[in-house]
Protein backbone atom coordinates (compact mmCIF):
# COMPACT_ATOMS: atom_id res chain seq x y z
CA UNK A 1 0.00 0.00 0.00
CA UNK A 2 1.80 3.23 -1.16
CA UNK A 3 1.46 5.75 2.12
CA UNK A 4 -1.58 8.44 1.40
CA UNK A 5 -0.34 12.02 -0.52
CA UNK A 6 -1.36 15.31 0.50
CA UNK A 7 -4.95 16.57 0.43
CA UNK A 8 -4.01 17.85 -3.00
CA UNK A 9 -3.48 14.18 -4.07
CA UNK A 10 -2.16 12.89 -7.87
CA UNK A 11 -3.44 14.99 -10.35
CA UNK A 12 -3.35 13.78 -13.68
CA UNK A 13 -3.80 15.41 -17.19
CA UNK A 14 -4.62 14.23 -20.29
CA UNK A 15 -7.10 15.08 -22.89
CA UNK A 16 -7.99 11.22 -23.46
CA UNK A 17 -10.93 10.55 -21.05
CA UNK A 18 -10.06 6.81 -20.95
CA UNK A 19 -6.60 6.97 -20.17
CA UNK A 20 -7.43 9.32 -17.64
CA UNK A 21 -10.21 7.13 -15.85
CA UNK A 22 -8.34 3.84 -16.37
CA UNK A 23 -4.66 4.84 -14.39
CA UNK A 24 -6.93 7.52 -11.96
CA UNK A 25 -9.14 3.98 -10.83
CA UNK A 26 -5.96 2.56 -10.42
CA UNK A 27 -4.43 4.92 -8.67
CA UNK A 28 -7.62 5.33 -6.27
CA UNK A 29 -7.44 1.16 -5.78
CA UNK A 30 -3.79 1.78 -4.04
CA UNK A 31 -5.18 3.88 -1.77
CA UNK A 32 -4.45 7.53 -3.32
CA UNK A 33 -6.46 10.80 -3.69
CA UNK A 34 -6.81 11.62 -7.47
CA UNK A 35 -7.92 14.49 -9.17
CA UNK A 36 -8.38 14.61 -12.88
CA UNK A 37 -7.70 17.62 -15.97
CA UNK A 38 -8.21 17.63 -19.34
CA UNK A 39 -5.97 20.25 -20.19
CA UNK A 40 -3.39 22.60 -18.85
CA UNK A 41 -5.93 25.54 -18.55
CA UNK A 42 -7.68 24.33 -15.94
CA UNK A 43 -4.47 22.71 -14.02
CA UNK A 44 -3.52 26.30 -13.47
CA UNK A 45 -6.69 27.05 -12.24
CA UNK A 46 -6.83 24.37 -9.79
CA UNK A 47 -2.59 25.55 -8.76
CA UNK A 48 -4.47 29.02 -7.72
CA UNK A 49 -5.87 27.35 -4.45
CA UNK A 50 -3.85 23.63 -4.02
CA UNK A 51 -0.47 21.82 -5.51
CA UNK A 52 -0.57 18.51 -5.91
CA UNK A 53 1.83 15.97 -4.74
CA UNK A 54 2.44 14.56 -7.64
CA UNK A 55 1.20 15.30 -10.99
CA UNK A 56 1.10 13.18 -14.05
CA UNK A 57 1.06 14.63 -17.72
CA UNK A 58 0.53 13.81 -21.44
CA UNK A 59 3.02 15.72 -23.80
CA UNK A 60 0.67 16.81 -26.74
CA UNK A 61 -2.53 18.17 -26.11
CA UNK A 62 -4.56 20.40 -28.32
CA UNK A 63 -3.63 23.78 -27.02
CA UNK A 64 -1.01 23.45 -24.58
CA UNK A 65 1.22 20.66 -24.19
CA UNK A 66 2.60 18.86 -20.85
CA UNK A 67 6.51 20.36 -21.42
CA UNK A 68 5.39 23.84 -21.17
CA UNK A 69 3.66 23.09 -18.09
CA UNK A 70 6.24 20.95 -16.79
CA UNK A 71 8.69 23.71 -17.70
CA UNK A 72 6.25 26.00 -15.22
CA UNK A 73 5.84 23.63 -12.96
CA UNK A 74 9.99 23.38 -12.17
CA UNK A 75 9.72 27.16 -12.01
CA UNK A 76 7.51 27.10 -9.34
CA UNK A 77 9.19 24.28 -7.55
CA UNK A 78 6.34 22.16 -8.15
CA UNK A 79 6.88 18.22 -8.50
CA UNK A 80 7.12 15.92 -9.04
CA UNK A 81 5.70 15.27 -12.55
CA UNK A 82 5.70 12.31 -14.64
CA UNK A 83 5.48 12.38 -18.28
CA UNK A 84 3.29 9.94 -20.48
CA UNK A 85 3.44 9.98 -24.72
CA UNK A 86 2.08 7.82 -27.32
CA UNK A 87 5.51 9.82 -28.75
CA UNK A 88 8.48 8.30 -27.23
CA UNK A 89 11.20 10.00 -29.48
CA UNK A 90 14.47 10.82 -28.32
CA UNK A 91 14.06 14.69 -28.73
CA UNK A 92 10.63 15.24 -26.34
CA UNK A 93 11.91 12.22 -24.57
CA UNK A 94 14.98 13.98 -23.50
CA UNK A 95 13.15 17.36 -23.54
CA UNK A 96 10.92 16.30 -20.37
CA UNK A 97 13.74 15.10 -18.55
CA UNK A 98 15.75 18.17 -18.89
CA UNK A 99 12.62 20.36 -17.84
CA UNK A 100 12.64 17.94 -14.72
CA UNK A 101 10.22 14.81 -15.32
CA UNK A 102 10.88 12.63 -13.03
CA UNK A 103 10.17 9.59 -15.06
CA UNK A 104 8.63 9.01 -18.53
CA UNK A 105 5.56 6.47 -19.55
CA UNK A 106 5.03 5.23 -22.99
CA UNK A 107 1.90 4.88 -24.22
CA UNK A 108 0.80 2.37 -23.80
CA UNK A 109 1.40 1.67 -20.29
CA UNK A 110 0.99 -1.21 -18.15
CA UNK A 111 -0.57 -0.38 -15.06
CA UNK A 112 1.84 -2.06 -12.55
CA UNK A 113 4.70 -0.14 -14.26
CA UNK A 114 2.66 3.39 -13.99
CA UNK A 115 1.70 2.64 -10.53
CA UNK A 116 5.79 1.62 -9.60
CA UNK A 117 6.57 4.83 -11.04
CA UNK A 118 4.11 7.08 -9.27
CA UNK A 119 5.45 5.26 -6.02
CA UNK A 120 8.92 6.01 -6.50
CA UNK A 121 8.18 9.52 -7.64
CA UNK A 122 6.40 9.55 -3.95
CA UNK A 123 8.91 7.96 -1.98
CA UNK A 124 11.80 10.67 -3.32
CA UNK A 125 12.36 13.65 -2.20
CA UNK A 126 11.17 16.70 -5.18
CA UNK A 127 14.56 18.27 -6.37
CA UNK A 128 13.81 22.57 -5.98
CA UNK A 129 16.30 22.78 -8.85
CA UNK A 130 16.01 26.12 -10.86
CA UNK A 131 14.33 26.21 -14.16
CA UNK A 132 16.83 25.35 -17.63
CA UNK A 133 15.44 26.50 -21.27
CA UNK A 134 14.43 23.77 -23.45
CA UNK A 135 16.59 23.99 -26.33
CA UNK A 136 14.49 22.70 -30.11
CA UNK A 137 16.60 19.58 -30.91
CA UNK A 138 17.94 18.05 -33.78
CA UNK A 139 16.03 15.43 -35.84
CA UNK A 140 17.34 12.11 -34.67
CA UNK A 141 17.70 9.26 -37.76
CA UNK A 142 16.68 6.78 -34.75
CA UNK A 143 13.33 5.63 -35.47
CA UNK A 144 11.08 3.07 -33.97
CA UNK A 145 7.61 2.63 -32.12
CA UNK A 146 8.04 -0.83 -30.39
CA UNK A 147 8.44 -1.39 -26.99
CA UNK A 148 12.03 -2.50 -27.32
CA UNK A 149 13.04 0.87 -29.07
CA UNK A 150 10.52 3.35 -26.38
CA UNK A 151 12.58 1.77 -23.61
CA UNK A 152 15.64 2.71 -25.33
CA UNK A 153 14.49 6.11 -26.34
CA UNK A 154 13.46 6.38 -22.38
CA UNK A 155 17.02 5.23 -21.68
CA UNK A 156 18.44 8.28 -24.16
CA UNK A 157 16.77 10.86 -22.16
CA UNK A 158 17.11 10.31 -19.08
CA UNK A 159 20.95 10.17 -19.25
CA UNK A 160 21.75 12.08 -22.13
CA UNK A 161 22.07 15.16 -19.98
CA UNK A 162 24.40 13.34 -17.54
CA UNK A 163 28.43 13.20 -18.09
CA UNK A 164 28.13 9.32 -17.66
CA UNK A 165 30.09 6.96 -19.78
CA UNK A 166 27.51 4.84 -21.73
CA UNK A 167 28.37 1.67 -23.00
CA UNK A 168 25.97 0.75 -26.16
CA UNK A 169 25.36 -3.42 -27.29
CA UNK A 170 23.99 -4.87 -29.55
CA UNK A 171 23.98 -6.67 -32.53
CA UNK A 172 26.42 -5.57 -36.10
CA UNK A 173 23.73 -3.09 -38.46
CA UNK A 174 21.38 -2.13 -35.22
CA UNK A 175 22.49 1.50 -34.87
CA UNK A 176 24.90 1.81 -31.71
CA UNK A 177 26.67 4.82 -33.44
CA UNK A 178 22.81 6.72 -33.64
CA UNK A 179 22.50 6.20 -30.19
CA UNK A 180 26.17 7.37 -29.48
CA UNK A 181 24.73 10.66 -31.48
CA UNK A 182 21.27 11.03 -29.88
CA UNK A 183 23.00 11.09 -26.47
CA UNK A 184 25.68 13.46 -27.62
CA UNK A 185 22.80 16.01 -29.17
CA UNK A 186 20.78 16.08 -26.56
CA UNK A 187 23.30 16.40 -23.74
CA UNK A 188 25.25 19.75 -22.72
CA UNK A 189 27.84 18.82 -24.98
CA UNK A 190 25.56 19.26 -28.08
CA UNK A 191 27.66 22.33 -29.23
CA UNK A 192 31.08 20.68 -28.81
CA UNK A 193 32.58 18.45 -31.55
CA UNK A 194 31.27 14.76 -31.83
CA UNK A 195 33.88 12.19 -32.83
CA UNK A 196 33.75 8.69 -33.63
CA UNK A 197 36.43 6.37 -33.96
CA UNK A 198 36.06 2.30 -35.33
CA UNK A 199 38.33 0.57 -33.27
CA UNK A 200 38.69 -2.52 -35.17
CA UNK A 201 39.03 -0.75 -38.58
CA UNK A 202 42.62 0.89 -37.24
CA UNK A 203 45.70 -1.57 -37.18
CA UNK A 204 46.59 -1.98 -33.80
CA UNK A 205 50.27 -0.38 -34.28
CA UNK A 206 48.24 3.16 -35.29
CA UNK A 207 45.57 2.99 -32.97
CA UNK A 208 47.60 4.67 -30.48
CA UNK A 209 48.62 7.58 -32.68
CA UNK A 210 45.03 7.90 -33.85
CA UNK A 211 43.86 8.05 -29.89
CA UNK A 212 45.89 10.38 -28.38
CA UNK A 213 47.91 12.15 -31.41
CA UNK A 214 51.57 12.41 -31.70
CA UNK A 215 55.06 14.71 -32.14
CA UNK A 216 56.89 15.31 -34.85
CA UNK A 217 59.86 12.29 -35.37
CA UNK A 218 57.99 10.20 -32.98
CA UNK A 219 58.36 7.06 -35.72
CA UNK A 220 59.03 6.58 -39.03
CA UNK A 221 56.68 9.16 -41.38
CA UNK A 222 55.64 11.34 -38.34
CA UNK A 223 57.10 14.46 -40.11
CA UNK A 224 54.60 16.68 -38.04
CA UNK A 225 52.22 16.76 -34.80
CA UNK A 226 49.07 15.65 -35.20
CA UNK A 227 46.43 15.65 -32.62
CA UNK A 228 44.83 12.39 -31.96
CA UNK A 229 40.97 12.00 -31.38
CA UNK A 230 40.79 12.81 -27.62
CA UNK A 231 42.24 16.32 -28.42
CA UNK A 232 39.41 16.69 -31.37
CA UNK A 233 36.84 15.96 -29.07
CA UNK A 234 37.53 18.24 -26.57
CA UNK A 235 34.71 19.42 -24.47
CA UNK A 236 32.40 16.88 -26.99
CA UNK A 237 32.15 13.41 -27.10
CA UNK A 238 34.25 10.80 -27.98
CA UNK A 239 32.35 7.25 -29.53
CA UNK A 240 35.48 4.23 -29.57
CA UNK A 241 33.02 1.76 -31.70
CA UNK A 242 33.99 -2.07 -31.53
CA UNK A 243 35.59 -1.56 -27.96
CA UNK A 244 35.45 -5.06 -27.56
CA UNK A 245 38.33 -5.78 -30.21
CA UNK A 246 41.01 -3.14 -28.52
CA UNK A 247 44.44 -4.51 -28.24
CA UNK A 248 45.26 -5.14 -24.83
CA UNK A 249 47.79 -2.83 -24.76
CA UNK A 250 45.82 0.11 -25.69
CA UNK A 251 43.54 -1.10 -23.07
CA UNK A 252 45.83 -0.42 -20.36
CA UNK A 253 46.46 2.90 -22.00
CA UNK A 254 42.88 4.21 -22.72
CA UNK A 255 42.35 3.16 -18.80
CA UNK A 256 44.70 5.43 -17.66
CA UNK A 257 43.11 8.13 -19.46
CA UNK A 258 39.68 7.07 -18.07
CA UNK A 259 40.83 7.15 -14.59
CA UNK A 260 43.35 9.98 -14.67
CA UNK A 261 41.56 12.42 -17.70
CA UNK A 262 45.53 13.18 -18.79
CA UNK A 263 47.55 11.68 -21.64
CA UNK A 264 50.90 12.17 -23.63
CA UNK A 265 50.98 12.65 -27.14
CA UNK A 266 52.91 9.86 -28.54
CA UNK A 267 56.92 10.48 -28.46
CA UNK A 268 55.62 13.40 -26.54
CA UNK A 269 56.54 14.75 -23.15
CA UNK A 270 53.71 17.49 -22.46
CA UNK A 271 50.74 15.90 -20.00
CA UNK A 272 47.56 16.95 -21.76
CA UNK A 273 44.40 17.08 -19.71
CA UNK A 274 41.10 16.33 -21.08
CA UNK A 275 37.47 16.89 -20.89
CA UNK A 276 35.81 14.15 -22.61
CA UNK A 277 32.45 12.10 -22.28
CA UNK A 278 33.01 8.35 -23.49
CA UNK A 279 30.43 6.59 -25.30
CA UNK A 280 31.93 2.95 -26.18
CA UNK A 281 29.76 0.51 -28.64
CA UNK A 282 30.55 -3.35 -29.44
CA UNK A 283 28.47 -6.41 -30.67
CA UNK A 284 30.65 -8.83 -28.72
CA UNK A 285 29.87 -10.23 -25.09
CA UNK A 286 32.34 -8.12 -22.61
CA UNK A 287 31.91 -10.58 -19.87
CA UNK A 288 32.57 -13.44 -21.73
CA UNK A 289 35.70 -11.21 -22.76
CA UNK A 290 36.98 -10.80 -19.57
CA UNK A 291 36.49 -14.19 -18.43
CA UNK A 292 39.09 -15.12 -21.40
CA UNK A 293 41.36 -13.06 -20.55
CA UNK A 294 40.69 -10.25 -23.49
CA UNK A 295 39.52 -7.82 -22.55
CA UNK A 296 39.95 -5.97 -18.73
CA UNK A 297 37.85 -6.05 -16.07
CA UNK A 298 38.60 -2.76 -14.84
CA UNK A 299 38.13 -1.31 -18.23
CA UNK A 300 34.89 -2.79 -18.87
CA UNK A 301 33.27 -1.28 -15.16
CA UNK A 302 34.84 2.64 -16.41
CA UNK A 303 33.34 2.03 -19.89
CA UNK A 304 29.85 0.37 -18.77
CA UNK A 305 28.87 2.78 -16.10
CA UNK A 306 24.91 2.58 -18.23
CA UNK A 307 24.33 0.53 -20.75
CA UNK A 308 22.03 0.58 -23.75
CA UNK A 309 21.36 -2.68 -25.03
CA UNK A 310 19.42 -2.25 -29.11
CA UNK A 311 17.44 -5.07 -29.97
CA UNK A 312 18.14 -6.35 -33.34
CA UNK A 313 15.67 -5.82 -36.09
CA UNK A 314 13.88 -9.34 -36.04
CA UNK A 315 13.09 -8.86 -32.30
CA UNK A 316 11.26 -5.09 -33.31
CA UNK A 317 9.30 -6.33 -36.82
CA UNK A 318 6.45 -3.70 -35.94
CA UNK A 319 9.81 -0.95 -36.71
CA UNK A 320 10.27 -2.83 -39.77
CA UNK A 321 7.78 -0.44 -42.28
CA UNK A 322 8.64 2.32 -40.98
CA UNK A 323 12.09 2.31 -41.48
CA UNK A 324 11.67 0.39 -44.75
CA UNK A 325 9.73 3.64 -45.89
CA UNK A 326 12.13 6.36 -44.43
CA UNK A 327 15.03 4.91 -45.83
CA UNK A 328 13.54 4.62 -49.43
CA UNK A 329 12.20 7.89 -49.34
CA UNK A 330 15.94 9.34 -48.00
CA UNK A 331 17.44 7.00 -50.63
CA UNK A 332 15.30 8.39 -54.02
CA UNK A 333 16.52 12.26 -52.34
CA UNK A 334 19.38 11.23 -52.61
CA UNK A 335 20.25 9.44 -55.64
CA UNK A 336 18.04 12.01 -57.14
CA UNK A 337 15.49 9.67 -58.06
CA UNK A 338 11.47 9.88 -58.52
CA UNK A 339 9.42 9.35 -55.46
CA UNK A 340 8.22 5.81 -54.86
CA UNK A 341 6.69 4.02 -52.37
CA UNK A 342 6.54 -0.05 -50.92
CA UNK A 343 2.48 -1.31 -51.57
CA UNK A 344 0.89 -3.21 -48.77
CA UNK A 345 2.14 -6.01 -49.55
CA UNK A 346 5.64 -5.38 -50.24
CA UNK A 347 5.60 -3.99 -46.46
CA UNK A 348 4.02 -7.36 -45.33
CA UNK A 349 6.80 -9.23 -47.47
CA UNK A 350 9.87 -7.29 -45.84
CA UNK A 351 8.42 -7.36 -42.51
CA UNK A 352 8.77 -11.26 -42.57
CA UNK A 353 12.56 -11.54 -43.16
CA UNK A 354 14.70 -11.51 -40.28
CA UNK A 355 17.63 -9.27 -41.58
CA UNK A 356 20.91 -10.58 -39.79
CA UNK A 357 22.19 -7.16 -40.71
CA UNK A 358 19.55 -5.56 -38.99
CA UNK A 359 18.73 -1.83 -40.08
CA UNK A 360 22.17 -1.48 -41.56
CA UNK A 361 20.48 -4.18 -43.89
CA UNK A 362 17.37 -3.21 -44.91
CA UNK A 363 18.81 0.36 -45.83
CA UNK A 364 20.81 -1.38 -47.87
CA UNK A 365 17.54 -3.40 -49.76
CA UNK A 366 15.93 -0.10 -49.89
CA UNK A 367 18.58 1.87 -51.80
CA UNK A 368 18.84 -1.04 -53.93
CA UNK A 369 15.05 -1.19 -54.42
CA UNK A 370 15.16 2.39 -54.85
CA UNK A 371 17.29 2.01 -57.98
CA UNK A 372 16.14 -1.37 -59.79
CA UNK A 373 12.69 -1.41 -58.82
CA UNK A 374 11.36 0.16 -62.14
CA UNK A 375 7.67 1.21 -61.36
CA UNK A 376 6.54 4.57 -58.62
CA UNK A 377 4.86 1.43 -56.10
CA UNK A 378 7.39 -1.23 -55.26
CA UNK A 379 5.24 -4.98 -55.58
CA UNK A 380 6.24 -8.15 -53.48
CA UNK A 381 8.12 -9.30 -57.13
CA UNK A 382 10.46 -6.07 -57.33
CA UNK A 383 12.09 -7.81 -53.10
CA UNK A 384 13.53 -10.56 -55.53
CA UNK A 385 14.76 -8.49 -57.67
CA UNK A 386 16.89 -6.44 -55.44
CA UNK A 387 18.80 -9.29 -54.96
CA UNK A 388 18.51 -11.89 -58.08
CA UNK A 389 19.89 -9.65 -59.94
CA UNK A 390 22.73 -9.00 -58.08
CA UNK A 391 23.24 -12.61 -57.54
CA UNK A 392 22.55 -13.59 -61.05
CA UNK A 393 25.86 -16.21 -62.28
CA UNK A 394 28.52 -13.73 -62.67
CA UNK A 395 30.53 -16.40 -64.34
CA UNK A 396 28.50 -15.58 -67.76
CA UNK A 397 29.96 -11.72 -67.42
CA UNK A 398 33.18 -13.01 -66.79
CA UNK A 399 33.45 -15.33 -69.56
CA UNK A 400 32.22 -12.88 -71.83
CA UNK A 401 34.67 -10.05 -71.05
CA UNK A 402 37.57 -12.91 -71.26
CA UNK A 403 36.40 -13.45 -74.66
CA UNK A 404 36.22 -9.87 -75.95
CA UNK A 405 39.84 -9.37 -74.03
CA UNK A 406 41.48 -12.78 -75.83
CA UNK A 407 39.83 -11.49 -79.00
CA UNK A 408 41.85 -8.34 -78.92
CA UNK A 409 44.21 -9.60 -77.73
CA UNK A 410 45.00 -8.12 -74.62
CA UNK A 411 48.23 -9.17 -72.23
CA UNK A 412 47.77 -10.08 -68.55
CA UNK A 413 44.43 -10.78 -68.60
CA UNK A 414 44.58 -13.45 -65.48
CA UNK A 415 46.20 -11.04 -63.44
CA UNK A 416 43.83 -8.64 -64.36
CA UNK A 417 41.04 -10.33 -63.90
CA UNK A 418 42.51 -11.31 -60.06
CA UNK A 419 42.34 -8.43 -59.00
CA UNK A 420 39.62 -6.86 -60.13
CA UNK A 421 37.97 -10.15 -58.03
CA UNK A 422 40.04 -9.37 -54.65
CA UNK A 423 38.79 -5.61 -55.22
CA UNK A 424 34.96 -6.35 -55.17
CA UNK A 425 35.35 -8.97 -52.35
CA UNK A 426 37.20 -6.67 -50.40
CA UNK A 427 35.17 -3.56 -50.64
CA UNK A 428 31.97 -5.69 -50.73
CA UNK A 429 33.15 -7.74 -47.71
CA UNK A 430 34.27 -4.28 -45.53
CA UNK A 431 31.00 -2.56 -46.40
CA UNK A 432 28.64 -5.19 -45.14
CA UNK A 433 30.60 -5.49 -42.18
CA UNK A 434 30.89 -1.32 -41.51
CA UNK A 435 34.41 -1.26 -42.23
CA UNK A 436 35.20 -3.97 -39.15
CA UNK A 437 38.59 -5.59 -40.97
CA UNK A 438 38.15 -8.71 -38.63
CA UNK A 439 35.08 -9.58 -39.30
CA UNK A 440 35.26 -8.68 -43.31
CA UNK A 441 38.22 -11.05 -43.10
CA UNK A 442 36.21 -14.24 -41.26
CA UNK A 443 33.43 -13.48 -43.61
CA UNK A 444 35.25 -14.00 -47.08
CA UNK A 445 36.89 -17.08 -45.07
CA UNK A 446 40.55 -15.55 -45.18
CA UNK A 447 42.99 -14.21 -42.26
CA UNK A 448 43.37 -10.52 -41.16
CA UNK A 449 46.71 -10.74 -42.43
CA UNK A 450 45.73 -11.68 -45.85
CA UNK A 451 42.96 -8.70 -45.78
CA UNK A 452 45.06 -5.97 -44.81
CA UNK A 453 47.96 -7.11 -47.19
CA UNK A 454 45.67 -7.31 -50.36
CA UNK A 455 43.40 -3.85 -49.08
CA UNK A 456 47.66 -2.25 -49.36
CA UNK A 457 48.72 -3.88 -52.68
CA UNK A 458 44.72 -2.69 -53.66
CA UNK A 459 45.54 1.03 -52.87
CA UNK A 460 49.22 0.66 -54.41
CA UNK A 461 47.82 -0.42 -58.05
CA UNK A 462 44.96 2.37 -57.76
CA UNK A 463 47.68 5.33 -56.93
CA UNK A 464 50.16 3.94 -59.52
């Protein structure tokens, strides 16, 4: 039984009648007062003679909404207020928590959850903190209504505004480095320089240098000082994507940092202190990482102070058309093609696959689609397309340019033709794996090694 509020009681407002009878009964069945508004005009009535001990808002209602009351409310040290949205985007999610929401509900809610909420909102003592402007933010490319993605939008706001390092999971193709940029936008930060660095897509013996800079002469080719990406992100945010494949080594290095907030430049003798917020990202297990030996413990607790776990896509289907149709509509824009748009039952037909590559993926199927399908409406037939003819039997091309190069008798041709094979599978192989050399390597079946020393002898023919 939740101990009984003030005479003024819960107040809750929301222009949806049934929302606002179904949490007030349950609300009344724990044992609280209630009192009920329809819309922020007559709240302020009702603050002329009482303040409630807790009030509980919508975010869009005609007239009015529930952030420029809540923004009123924290003047007036009144609280604390809960927010509730059919709308759980990152921007009003993070909004309300700035203005001083003590919690956030998505629509819609289960009533056990609201009613937890309400009691710890009770059992805390209200923060007289003074009112902060709402800044408008950004448009965030993160999109999704299912539960899975609200709680992760939830997540976003409510720490954005903190100095916390985040450490973001999940799957390769599900967005960590979004949600690296949501929580950068919408934090204090926002106006200081965002930089992201892969990890895994640096060879181990330049991560360093590309971490923390380095002096002029400090090895072979350094002809100048260059500052390294803690310096760039100065006062900002720093994102190390694929933590989970840093050399040990640079481990022990970047912990330092962590714990300290100095460095030295490589071959450099000047301590440099820094003011940087870490957001680290990796589809691997940490703990199983550790527990081999890996990765470091006492790394992984300074990196994973909060962690945002993303579902992948086939856990989040409901996300599945709307994404499909934002990222052909972005990809006609800009390829500079006409509009066109999935029927029903294209949507139906995408929303069944399960997309190992998650959104990373199905952005890729709809910039294809966005180029071969050839009517405005993309049909359940043009989905095959996108990929039969891309993995029609290339051996029929490649017969038929040997023939026209024999015929005219051109020199080198199997050395040619070589090549041009390790090219594709290389830059075909990196870009479905985001640049991530390891796993670009494992998925063609051949060692780093090889990779990196055909990517260089690549590069060499292409300058030459």
């Amino acid at each position: 039984m939740v101990k009984q509020a003030d005479t003024a009681g819960i107040w809750i407002v929301d222009d949806d009648r049934g929302v606002r009878f179904v949490l007030a009964e349950a609300l009344r069945d724990a044992g609280l007062m209630v009192r009920e508004f329809g819309d922020t005009a007559s709240v302020r009535a009702a603050l002329r003679e009482a303040t409630p001990a807790l009030l509980i808002t919508d975010v869009r209602m005609p007239g009015e909404g529930g952030l420029a009351l809540l923004e009123e409310l924290r003047a007036r040290q009144i609280g604390p207020v809960i927010v509730m949205s059919a709308y759980t985007d990152v921007a009003t999610t993070a909004a309300a928590y700035r203005a001083g929401a003590v919690d956030y509900l998505a629509k819609p809610f289960d009533l056990d959850q609201a009613l937890a909420s309400v009691q710890r909102a009770l059992a805390d003592t209200p923060h007289a903190d003074t009112a902060v402007e709402i800044p408008v933010a950004p448009p965030h490319a993160l999109l999704g209504e299912s539960a899975p993605m609200r709680e992760v939008f939830r997540l976003i706001g409510r720490i954005a505004a903190s100095d916390l390092n985040v450490l973001v999971t999940g799957e390769t193709g599900t967005g960590k480095e979004l949600v690296a940029r949501a929580l950068h936008e919408e934090s204090a930060r926002r106006g200081k320089p965002f930089v992201a660095l892969n990890t895994a897509a640096i060879p181990s013996e330049l991560l360093e240098s590309e971490l923390f800079g380095h002096e002029a002469g400090a090895f072979t080719g350094a002809m100048r000082r260059v500052a390294g990406r803690f310096e760039q992100a100065e006062g900002g945010t720093l994102f190390l994507d694929e933590i989970g494949d840093m050399p040990l080594i640079l481990q022990t290095r970047l912990l330092r940092v962590l714990a300290g907030g100095e460095f030295y430049r490589v071959g450099g003798r000047e301590l440099i202190r820094c003011n940087v917020r870490i957001i680290a990202a990796t589809h691997q297990d940490l703990d199983a990482r550790v527990a081999s030996g890996q990765f470091r413990a006492d790394l992984k607790h300074r990196l994973d102070v909060v962690r945002i776990e993303l579902p992948p896509l086939r856990q989040r289907r409901s996300d599945i058309p709307v994404l499909a149709q934002h990222f052909l509509a972005t990809s006609t824009q800009e390829l500079k093609l006409p509009p066109k748009r999935f029927s029903k039952a294209a949507l139906k037909a995408i929303a069944q696959r399960d997309f190992p590559g998650n959104v990373r993926e199905l952005e890729n199927l709809c910039k294809r689609l966005a180029v071969i399908a050839s009517g405005t409406e993309i049909l359940p037939a043009d989905l095959g397309k996108s990929t039969d003819a891309l993995r029609g039997d290339w051996t029929d091309a490649l017969r038929e340019w040997a023939e026209r190069a024999l015929e005219h008798g051109e020199a080198d041709i199997h050395t040619r033709a070589r090549e041009s094979l390790d090219r594709v599978l290389l830059e075909a192989a990196l870009a479905a794996n985001g640049g991530h050399r390891q796993h670009a390597a494992e998925a063609l079946g051949v060692g780093r090694n090889t990779l990196t020393r055909k990517l260089g002898a690549s590069r060499t023919r292409n300058k030459s």
